[in-house]
N, C-alpha and C. Protein backbone atom coordinates (compact mmCIF):
# COMPACT_ATOMS: atom_id res chain seq x y z
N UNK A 1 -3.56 23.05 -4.73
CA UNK A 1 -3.67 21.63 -4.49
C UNK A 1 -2.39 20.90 -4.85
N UNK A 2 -1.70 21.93 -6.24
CA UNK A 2 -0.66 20.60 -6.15
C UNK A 2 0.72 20.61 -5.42
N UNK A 3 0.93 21.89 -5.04
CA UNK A 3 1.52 22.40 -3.86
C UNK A 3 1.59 21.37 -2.74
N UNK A 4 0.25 21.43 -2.31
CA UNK A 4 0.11 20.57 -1.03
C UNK A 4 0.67 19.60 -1.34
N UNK A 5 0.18 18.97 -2.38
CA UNK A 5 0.57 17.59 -3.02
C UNK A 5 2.25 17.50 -2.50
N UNK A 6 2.93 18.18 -3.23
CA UNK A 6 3.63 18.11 -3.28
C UNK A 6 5.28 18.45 -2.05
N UNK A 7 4.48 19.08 -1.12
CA UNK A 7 5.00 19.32 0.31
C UNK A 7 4.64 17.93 0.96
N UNK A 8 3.60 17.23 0.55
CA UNK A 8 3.68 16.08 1.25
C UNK A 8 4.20 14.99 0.88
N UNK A 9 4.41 14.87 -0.34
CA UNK A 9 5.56 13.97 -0.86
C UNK A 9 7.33 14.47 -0.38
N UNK A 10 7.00 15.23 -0.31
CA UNK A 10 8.60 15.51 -0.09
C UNK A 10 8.57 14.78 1.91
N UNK A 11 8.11 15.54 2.60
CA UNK A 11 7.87 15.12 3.86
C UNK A 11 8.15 13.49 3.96
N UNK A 12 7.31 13.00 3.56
CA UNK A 12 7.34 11.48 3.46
C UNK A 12 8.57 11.12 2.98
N UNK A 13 9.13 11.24 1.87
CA UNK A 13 10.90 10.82 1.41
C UNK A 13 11.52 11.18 2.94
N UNK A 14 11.59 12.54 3.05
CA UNK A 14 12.80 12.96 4.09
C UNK A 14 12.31 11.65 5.48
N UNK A 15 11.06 11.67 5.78
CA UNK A 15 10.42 10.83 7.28
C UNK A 15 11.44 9.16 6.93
N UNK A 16 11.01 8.95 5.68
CA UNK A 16 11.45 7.62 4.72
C UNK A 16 12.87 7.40 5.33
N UNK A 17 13.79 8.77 4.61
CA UNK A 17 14.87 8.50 4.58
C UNK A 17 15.96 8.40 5.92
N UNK A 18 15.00 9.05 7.17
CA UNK A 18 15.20 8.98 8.33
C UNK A 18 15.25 8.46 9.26
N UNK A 19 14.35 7.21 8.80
CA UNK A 19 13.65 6.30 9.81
C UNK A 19 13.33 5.21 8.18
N UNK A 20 14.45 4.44 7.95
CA UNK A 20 13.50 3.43 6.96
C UNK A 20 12.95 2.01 7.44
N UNK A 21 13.89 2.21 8.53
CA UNK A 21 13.09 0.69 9.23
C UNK A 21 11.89 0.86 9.38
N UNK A 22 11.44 1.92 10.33
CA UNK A 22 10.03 1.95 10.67
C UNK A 22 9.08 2.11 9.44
N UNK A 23 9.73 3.31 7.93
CA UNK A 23 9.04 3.26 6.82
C UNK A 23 8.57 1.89 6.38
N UNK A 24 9.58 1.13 6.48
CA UNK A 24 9.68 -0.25 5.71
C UNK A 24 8.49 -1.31 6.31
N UNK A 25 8.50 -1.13 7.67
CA UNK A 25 7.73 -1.78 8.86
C UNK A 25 6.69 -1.27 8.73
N UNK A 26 6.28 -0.38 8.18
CA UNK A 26 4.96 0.23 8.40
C UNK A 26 4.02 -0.22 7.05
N UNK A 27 4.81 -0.25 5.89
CA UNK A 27 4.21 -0.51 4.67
C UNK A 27 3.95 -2.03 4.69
N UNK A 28 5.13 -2.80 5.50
CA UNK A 28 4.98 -4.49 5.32
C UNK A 28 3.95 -4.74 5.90
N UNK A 29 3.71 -4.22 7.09
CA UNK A 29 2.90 -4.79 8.03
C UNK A 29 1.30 -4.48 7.12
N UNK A 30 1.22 -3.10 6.46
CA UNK A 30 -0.27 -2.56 5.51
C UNK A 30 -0.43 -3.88 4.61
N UNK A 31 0.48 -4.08 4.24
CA UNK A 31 0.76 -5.14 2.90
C UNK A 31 0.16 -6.29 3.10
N UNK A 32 0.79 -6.67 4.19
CA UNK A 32 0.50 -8.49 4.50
C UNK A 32 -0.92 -8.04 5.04
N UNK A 33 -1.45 -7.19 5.60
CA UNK A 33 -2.69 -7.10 6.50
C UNK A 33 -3.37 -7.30 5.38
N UNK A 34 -3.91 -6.31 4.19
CA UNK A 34 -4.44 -6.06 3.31
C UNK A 34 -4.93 -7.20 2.35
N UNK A 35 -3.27 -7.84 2.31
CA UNK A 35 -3.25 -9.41 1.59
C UNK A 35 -4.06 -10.48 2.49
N UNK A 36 -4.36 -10.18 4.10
CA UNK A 36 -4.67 -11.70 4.85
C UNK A 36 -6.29 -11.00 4.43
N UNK A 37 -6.33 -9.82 4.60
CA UNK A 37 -8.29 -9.53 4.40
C UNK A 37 -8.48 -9.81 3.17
N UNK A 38 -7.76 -9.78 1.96
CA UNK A 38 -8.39 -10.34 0.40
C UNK A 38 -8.13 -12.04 0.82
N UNK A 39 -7.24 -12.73 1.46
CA UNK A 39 -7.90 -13.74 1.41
C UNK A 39 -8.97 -14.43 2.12
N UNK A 40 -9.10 -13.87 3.53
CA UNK A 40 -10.24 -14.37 3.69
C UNK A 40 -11.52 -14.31 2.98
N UNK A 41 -11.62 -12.95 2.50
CA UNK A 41 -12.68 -12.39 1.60
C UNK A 41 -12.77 -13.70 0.64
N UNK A 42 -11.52 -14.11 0.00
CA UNK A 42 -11.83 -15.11 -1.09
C UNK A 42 -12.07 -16.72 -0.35
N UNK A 43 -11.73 -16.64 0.52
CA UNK A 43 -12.25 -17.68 0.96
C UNK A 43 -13.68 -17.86 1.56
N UNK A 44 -14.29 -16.66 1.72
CA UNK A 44 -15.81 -16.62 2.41
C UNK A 44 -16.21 -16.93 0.75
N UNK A 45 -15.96 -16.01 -0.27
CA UNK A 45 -16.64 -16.51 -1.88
C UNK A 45 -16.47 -18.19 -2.00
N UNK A 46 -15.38 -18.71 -1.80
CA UNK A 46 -14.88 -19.86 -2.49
C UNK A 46 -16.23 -21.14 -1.09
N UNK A 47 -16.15 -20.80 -0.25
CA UNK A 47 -17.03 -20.82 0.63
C UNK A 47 -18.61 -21.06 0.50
N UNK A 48 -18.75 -19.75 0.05
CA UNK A 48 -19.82 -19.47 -0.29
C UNK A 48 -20.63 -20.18 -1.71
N UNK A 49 -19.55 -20.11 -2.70
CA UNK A 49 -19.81 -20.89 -3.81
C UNK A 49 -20.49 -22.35 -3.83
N UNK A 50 -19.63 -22.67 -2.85
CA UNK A 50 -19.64 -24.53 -2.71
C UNK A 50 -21.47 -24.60 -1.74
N UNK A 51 -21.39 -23.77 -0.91
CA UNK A 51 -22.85 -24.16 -0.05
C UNK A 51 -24.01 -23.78 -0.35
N UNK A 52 -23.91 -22.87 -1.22
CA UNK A 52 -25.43 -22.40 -1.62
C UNK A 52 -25.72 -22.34 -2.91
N UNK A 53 -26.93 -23.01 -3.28
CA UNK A 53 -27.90 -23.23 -3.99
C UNK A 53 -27.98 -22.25 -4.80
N UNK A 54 -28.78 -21.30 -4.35
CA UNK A 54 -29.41 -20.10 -5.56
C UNK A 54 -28.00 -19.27 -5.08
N UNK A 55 -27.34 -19.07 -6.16
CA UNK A 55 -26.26 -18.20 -5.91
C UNK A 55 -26.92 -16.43 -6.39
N UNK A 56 -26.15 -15.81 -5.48
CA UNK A 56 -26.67 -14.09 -5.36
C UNK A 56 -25.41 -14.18 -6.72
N UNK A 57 -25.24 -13.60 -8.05
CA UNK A 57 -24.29 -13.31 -8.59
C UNK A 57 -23.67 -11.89 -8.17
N UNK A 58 -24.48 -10.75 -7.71
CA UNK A 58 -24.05 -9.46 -7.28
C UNK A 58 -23.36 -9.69 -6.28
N UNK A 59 -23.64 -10.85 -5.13
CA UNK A 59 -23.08 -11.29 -3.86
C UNK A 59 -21.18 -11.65 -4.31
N UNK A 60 -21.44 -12.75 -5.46
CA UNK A 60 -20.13 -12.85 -5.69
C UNK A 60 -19.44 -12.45 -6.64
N UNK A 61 -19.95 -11.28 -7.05
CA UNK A 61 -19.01 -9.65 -7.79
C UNK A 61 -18.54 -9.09 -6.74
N UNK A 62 -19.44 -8.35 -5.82
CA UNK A 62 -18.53 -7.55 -4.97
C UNK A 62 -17.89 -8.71 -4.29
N UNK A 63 -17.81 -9.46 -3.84
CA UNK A 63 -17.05 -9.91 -2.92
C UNK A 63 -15.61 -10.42 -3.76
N UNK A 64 -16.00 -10.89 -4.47
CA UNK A 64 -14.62 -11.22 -5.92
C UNK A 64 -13.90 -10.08 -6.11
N UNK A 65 -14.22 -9.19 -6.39
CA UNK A 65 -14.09 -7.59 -7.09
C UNK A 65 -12.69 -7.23 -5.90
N UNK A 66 -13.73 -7.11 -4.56
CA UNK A 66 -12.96 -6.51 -3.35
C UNK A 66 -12.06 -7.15 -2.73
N UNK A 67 -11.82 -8.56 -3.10
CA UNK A 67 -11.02 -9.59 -2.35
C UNK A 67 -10.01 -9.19 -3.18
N UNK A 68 -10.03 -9.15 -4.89
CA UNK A 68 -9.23 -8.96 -5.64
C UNK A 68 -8.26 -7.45 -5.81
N UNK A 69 -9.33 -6.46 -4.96
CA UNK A 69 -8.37 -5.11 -5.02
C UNK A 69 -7.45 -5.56 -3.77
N UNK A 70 -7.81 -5.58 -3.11
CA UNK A 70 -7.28 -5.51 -1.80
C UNK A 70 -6.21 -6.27 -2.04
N UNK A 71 -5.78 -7.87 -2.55
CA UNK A 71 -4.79 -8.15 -2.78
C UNK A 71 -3.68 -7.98 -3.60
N UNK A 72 -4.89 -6.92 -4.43
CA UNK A 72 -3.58 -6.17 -5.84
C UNK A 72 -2.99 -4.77 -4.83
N UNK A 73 -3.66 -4.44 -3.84
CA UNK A 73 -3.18 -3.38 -3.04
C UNK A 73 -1.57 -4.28 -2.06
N UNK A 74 -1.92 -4.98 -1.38
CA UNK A 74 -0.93 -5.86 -1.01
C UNK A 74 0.45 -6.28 -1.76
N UNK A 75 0.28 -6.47 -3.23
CA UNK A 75 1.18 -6.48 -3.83
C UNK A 75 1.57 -5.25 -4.21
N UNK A 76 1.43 -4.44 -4.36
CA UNK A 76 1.97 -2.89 -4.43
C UNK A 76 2.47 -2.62 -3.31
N UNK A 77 2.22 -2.94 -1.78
CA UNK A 77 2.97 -2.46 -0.98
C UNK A 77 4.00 -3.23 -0.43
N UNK A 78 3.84 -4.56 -1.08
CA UNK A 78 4.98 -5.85 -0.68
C UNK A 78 6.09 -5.50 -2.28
N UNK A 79 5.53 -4.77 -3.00
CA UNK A 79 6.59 -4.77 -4.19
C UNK A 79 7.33 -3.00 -3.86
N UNK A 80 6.82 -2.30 -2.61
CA UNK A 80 7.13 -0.96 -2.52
C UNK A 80 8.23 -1.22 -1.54
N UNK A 81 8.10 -2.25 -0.73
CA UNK A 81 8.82 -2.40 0.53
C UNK A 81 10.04 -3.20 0.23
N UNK A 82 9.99 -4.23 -1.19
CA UNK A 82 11.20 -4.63 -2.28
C UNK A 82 12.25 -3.72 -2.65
N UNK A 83 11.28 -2.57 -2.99
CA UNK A 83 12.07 -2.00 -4.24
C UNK A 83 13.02 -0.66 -3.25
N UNK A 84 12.55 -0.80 -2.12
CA UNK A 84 13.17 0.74 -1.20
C UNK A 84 14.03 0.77 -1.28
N UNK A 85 15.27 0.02 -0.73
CA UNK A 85 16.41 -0.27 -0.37
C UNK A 85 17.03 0.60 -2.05
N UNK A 86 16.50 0.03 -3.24
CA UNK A 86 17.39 0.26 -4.39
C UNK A 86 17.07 1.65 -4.94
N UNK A 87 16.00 2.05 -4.63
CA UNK A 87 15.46 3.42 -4.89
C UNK A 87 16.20 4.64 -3.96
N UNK A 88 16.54 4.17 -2.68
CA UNK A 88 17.04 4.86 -1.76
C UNK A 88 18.22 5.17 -1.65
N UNK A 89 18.77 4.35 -2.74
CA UNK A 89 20.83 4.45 -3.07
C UNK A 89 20.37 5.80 -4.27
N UNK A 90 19.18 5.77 -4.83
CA UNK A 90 19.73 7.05 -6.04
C UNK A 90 18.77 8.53 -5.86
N UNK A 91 18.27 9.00 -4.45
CA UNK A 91 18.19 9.45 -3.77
C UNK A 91 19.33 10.39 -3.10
N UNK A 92 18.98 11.56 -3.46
CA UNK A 92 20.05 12.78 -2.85
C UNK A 92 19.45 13.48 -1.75
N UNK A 93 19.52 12.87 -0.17
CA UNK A 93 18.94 13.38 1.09
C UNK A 93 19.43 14.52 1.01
N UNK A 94 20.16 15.21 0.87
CA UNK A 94 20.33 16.11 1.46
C UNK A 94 19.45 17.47 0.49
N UNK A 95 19.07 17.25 -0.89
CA UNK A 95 18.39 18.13 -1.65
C UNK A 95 17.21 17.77 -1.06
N UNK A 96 16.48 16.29 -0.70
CA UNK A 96 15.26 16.16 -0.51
C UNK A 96 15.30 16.67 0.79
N UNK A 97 15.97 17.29 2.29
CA UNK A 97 16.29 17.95 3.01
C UNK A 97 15.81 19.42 3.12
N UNK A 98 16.66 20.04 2.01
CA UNK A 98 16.33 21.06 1.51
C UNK A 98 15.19 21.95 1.30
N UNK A 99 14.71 20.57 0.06
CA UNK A 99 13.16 21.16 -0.71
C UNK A 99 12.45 20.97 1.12
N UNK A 100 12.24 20.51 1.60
CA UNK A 100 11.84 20.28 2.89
C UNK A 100 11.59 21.62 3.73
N UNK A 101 12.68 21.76 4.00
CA UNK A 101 12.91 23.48 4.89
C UNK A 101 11.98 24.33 3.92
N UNK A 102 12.23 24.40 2.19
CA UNK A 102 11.93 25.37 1.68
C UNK A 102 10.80 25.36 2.06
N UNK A 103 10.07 24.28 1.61
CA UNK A 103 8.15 23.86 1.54
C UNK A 103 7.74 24.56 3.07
N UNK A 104 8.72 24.40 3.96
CA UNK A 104 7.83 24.96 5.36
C UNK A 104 7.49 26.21 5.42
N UNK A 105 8.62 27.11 4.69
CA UNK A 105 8.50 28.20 4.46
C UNK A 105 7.56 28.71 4.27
């Protein structure tokens, strides 16, 4: 298992380091998506709060709960798509290259 693990991390750097626009484009676009579904989510609660009477409290746990991962997910991939550029200067392609060929082996 950690093998695998670990052939697929390498894969992903080398794909990364090959193509970072599209890497970069691919994570922003997860990011902001992720971030517009936690807010609507919080806006159906904030919503929801104001119009009804007998409030479900389980109703507005999960919905709080999940609005709130989802936008802590968003910031992880809007703080992943920050940090590439500086992570990617101390990065040695051509070893992560390497381990690459080996893993196919």
């Amino acid at each position: 298992m950690k093998i695998i693990y670990r052939t697929k991390v390498i894969r992903e750097l080398v794909r990364a380091l090959d193509n970072d626009s599209r890497y970069l484009r691919k994570y922003s676009v997860l990011g902001k998506s992720l971030g517009a579904m936690g807010a609507v989510l919080f806006g159906f609660l904030m919503m929801s709060a104001l119009r009804l009477k007998d409030q479900n409290l389980l109703w507005f746990l999960c919905l709080g709960t999940t609005a709130g991962i989802l936008i802590g997910i968003s910031m992880y991939f809007g703080t992943a798509v920050k940090q590439w550029p500086v992570v990617k200067e101390f990065m040695d392609a051509n070893k992560l290259r390497e381990a690459a060929k080996r893993e196919l082996l």
